[in-house]
Each structure stands twice: as structure tokens, then as C-alpha cells.
N, C-alpha and C. Protein backbone atom coordinates (compact mmCIF):
# COMPACT_ATOMS: atom_id res chain seq x y z
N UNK A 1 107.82 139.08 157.22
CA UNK A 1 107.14 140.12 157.98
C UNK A 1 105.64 139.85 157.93
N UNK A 2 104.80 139.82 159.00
CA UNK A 2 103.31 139.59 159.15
C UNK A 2 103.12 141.09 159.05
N UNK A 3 101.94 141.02 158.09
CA UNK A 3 101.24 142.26 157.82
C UNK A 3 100.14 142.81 158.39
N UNK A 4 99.58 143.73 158.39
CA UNK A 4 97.72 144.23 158.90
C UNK A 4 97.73 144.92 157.63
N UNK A 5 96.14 144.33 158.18
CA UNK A 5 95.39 144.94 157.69
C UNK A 5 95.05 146.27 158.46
N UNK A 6 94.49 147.77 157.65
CA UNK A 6 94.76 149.13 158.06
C UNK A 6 93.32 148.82 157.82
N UNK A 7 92.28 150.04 158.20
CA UNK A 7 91.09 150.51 158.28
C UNK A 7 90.71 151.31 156.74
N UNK A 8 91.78 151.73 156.23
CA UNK A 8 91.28 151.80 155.14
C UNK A 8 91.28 150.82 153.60
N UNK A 9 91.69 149.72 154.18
CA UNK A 9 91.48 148.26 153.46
C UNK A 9 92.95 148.02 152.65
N UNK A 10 93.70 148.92 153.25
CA UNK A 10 94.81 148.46 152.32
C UNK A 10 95.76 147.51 153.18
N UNK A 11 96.51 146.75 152.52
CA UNK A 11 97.19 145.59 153.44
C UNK A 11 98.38 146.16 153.44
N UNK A 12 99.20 146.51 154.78
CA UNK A 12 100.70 147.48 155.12
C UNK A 12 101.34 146.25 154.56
N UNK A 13 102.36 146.33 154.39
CA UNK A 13 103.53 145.64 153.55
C UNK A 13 103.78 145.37 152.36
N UNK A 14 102.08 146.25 151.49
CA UNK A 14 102.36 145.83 150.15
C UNK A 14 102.49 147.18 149.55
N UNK A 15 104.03 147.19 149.15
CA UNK A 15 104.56 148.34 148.26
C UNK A 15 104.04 148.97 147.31
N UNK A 16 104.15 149.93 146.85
CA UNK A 16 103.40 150.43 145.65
C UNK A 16 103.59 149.63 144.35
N UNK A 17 104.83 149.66 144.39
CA UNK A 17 105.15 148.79 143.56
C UNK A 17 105.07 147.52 143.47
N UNK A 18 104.32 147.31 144.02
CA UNK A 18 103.56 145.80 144.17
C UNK A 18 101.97 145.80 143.64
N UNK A 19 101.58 146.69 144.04
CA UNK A 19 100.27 147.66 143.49
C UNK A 19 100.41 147.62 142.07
N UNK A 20 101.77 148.33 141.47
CA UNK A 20 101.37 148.93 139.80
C UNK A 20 101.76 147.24 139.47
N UNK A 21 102.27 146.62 139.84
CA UNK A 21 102.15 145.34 139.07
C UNK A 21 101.35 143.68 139.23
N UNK A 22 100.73 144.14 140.43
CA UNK A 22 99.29 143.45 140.64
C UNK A 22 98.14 144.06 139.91
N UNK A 23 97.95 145.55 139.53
CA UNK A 23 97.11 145.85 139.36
C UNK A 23 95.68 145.78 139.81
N UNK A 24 95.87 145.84 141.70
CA UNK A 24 94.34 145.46 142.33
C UNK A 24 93.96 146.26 142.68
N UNK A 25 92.83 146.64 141.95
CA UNK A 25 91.59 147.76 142.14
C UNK A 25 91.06 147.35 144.39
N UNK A 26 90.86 149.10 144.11
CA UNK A 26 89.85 148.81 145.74
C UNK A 26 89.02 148.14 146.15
N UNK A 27 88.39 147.59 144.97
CA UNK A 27 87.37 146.49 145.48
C UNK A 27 88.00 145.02 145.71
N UNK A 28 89.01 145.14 145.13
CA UNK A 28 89.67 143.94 145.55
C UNK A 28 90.38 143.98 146.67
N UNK A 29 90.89 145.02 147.13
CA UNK A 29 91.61 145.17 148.43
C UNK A 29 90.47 145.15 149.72
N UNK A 30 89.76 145.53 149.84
CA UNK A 30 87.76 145.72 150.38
C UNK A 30 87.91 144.07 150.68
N UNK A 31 87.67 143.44 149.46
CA UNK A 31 87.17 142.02 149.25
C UNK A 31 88.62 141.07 150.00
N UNK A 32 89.93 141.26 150.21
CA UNK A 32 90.77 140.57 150.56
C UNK A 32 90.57 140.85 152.28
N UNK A 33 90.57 142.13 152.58
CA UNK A 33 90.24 142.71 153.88
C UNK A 33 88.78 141.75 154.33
N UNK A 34 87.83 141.64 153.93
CA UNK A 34 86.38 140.63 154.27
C UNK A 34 87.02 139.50 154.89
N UNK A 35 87.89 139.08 153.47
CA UNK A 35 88.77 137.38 153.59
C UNK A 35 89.82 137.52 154.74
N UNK A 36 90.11 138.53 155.36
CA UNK A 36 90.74 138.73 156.69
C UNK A 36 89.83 138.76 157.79
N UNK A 37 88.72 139.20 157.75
CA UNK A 37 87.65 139.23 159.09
C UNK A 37 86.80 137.82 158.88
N UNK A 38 86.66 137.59 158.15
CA UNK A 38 85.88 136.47 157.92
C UNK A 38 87.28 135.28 158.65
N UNK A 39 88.19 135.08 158.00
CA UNK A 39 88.99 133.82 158.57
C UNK A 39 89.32 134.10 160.28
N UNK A 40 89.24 135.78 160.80
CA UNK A 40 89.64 135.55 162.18
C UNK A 40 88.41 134.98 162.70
N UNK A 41 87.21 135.35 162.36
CA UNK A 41 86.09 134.63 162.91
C UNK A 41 86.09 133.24 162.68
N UNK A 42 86.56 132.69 161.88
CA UNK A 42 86.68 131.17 161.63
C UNK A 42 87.69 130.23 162.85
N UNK A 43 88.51 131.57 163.03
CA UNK A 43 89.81 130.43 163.46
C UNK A 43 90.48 131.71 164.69
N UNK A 44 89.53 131.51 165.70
CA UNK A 44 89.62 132.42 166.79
C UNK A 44 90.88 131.93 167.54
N UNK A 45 91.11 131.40 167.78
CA UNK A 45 92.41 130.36 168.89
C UNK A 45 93.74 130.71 167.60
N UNK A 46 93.97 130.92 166.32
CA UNK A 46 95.04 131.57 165.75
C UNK A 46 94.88 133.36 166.04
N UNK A 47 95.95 133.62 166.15
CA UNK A 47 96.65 135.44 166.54
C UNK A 47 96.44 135.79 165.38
N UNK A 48 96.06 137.28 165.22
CA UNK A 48 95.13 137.85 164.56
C UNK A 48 96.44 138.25 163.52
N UNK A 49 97.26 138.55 164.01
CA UNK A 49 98.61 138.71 163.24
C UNK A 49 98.93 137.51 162.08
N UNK A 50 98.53 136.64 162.63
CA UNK A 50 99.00 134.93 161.69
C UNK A 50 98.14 134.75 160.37
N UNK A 51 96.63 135.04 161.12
CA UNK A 51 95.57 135.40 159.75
C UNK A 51 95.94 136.09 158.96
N UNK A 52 95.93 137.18 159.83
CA UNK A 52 96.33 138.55 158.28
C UNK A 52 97.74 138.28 157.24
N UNK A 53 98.93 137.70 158.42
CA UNK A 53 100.18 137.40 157.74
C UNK A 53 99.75 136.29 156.04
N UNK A 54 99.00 134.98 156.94
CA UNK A 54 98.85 134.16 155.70
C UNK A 54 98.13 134.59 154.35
N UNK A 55 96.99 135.58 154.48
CA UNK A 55 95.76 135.63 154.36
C UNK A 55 96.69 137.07 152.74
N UNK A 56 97.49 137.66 153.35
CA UNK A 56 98.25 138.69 153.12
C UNK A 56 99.63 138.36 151.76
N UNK A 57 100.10 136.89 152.61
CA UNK A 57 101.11 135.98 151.18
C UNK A 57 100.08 135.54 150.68
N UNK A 58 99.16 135.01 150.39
CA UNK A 58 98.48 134.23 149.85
C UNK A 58 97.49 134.97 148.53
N UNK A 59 97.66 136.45 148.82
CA UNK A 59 97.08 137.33 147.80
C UNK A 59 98.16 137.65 146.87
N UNK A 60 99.58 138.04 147.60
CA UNK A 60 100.40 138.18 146.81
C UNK A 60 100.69 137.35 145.88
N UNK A 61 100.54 135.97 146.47
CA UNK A 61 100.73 134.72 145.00
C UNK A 61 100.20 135.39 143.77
N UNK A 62 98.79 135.73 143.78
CA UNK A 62 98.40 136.28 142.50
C UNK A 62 98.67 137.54 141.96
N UNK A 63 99.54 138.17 142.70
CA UNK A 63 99.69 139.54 141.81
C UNK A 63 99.96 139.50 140.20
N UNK A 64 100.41 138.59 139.73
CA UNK A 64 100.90 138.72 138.42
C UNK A 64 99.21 138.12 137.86
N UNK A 65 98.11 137.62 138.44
CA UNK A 65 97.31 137.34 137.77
C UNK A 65 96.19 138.31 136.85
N UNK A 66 96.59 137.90 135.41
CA UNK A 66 95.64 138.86 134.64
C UNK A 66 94.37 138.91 135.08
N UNK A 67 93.15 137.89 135.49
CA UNK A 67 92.47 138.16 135.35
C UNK A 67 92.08 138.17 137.00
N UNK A 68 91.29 139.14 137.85
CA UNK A 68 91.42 139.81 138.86
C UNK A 68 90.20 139.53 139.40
N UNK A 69 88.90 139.29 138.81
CA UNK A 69 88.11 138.75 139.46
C UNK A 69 87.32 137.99 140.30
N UNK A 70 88.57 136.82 140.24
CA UNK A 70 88.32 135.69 141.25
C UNK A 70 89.07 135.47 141.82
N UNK A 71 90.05 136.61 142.27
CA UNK A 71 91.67 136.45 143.11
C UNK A 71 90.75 136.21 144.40
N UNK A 72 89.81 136.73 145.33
CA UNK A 72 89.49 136.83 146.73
C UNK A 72 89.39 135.42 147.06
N UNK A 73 88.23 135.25 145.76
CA UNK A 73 87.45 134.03 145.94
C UNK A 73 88.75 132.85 146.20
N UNK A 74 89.50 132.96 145.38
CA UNK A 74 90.91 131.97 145.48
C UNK A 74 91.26 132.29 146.77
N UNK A 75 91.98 133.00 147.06
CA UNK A 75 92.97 134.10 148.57
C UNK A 75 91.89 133.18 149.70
N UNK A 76 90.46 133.17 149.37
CA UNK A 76 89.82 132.68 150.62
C UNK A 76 89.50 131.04 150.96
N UNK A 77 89.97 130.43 149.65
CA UNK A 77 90.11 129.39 149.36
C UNK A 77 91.38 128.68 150.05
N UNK A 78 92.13 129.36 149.78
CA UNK A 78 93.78 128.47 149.70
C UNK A 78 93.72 129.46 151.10
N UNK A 79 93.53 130.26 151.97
CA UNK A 79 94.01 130.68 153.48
C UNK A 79 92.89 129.45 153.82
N UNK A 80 91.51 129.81 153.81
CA UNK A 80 90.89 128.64 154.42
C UNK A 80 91.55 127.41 154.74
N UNK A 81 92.25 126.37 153.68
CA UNK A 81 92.89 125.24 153.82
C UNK A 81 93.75 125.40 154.83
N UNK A 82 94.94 126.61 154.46
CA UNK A 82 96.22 126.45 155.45
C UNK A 82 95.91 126.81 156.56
N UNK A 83 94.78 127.44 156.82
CA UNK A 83 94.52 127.69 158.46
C UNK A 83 94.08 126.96 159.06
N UNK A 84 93.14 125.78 158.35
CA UNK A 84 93.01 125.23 158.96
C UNK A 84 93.83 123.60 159.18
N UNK A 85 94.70 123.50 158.79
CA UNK A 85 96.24 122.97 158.91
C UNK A 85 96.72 123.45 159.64
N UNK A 86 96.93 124.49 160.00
CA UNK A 86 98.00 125.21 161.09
C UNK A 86 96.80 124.95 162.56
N UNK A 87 95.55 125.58 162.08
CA UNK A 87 94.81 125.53 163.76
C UNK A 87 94.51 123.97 164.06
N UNK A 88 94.19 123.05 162.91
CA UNK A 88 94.34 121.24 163.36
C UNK A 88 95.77 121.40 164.34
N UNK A 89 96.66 121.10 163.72
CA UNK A 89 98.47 121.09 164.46
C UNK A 89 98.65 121.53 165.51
N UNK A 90 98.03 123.06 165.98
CA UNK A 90 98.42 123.90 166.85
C UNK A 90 97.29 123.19 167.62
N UNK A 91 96.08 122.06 167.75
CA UNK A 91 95.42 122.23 168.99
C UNK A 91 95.34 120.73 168.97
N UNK A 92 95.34 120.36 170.27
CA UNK A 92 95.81 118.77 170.58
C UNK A 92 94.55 118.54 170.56
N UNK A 93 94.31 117.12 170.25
CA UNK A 93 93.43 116.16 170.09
C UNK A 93 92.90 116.42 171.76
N UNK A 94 91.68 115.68 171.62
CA UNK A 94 91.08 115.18 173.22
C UNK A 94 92.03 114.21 173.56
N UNK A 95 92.38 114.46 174.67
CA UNK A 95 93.24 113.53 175.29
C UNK A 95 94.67 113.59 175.11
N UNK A 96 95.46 113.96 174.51
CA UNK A 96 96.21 114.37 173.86
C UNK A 96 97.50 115.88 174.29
N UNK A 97 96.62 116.47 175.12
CA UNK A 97 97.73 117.81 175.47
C UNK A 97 98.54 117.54 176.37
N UNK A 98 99.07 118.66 177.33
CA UNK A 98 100.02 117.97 178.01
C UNK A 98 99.25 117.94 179.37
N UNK A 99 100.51 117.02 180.41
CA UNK A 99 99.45 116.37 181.16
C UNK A 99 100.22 116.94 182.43
């Protein structure tokens, strides 16, 4: 399931109970939401749905991580890479599309 991001920074698909055992404070949810506006501006030609979807597993990886401070910084790290893997793939070379 691809997720959104809501206006009040929380990411829909993540259960509460995903909450009491991530343990991520609002500023971290704030700071993952940034790492969602920031990558659609990066990678305009991917659906805004695909960002948030990756951007969204890619936080969950760390829920079990004790220490919580540098989850974004990671989350914006490791979406950065795969998006831009997916937007390389998804856009043909010069010369290259169809003809």
C-alpha cells in the first residue's frame, strides 16, 4: 500500500502500533514529512504517490532503531539513492525512447 503524507505530518499507514514500537517523536515525523517534500522536488517526473510510498518503507526499516536521531538523515539518504534508480530506469537515455 503507498502511503501520504497528511498535513499534520503524520504518515497514513503507520499504525499506532507501529508508533509505540518505533517510538518516533513529532519531530521526527515533521523531519520525515521535509524528506517527502524535499525528494518530490528532486524527482518531479516520479508520482507523488511513489515518493511518499518509498520515502514511507524506508522509515519503517528503522522503527526498531534505538537511537532516533539520525533516522531522517538515513530515510533521506537511502530514498535519495532508490529514487534515483527508479527515475534513471523510468527515463530513456537521449536517443533512446520510443520512436
Amino acid at each position: 500500500m503507498l502511503s501520504t503524507v497528511l498535513g499534520a505530518g503524520w504518515i497514513e499507514g503507520v499504525t499506532e502500533e507501529d508508533e509505540v514500537e518505533g517510538q518516533t517523536p513529532d519531530a521526527e515525523h515533521e523531519a520525515v514529512r521535509q524528506v517527502v517534500t524535499t525528494m518530490r522536488q528532486r524527482f518531479p517526473g516520479l508520482a507523488d504517490s511513489t515518493v511518499t510510498g518509498y520515502v514511507t518503507d524506508i522509515h519503517r526499516r528503522f522503527n526498531a532503531a534505538p537511537v532516533r536521531d539520525f533516522v531522517p538523515l538515513l530515510v533521506e539518504r537511502e530514498a535519495q539513492r532508490a529514487l534515483t534508480v527508479l527515475a534513471t530506469d523510468s527515463i530513456p537515455a537521449p536517443g533512446q525512447g520510443p520512436r
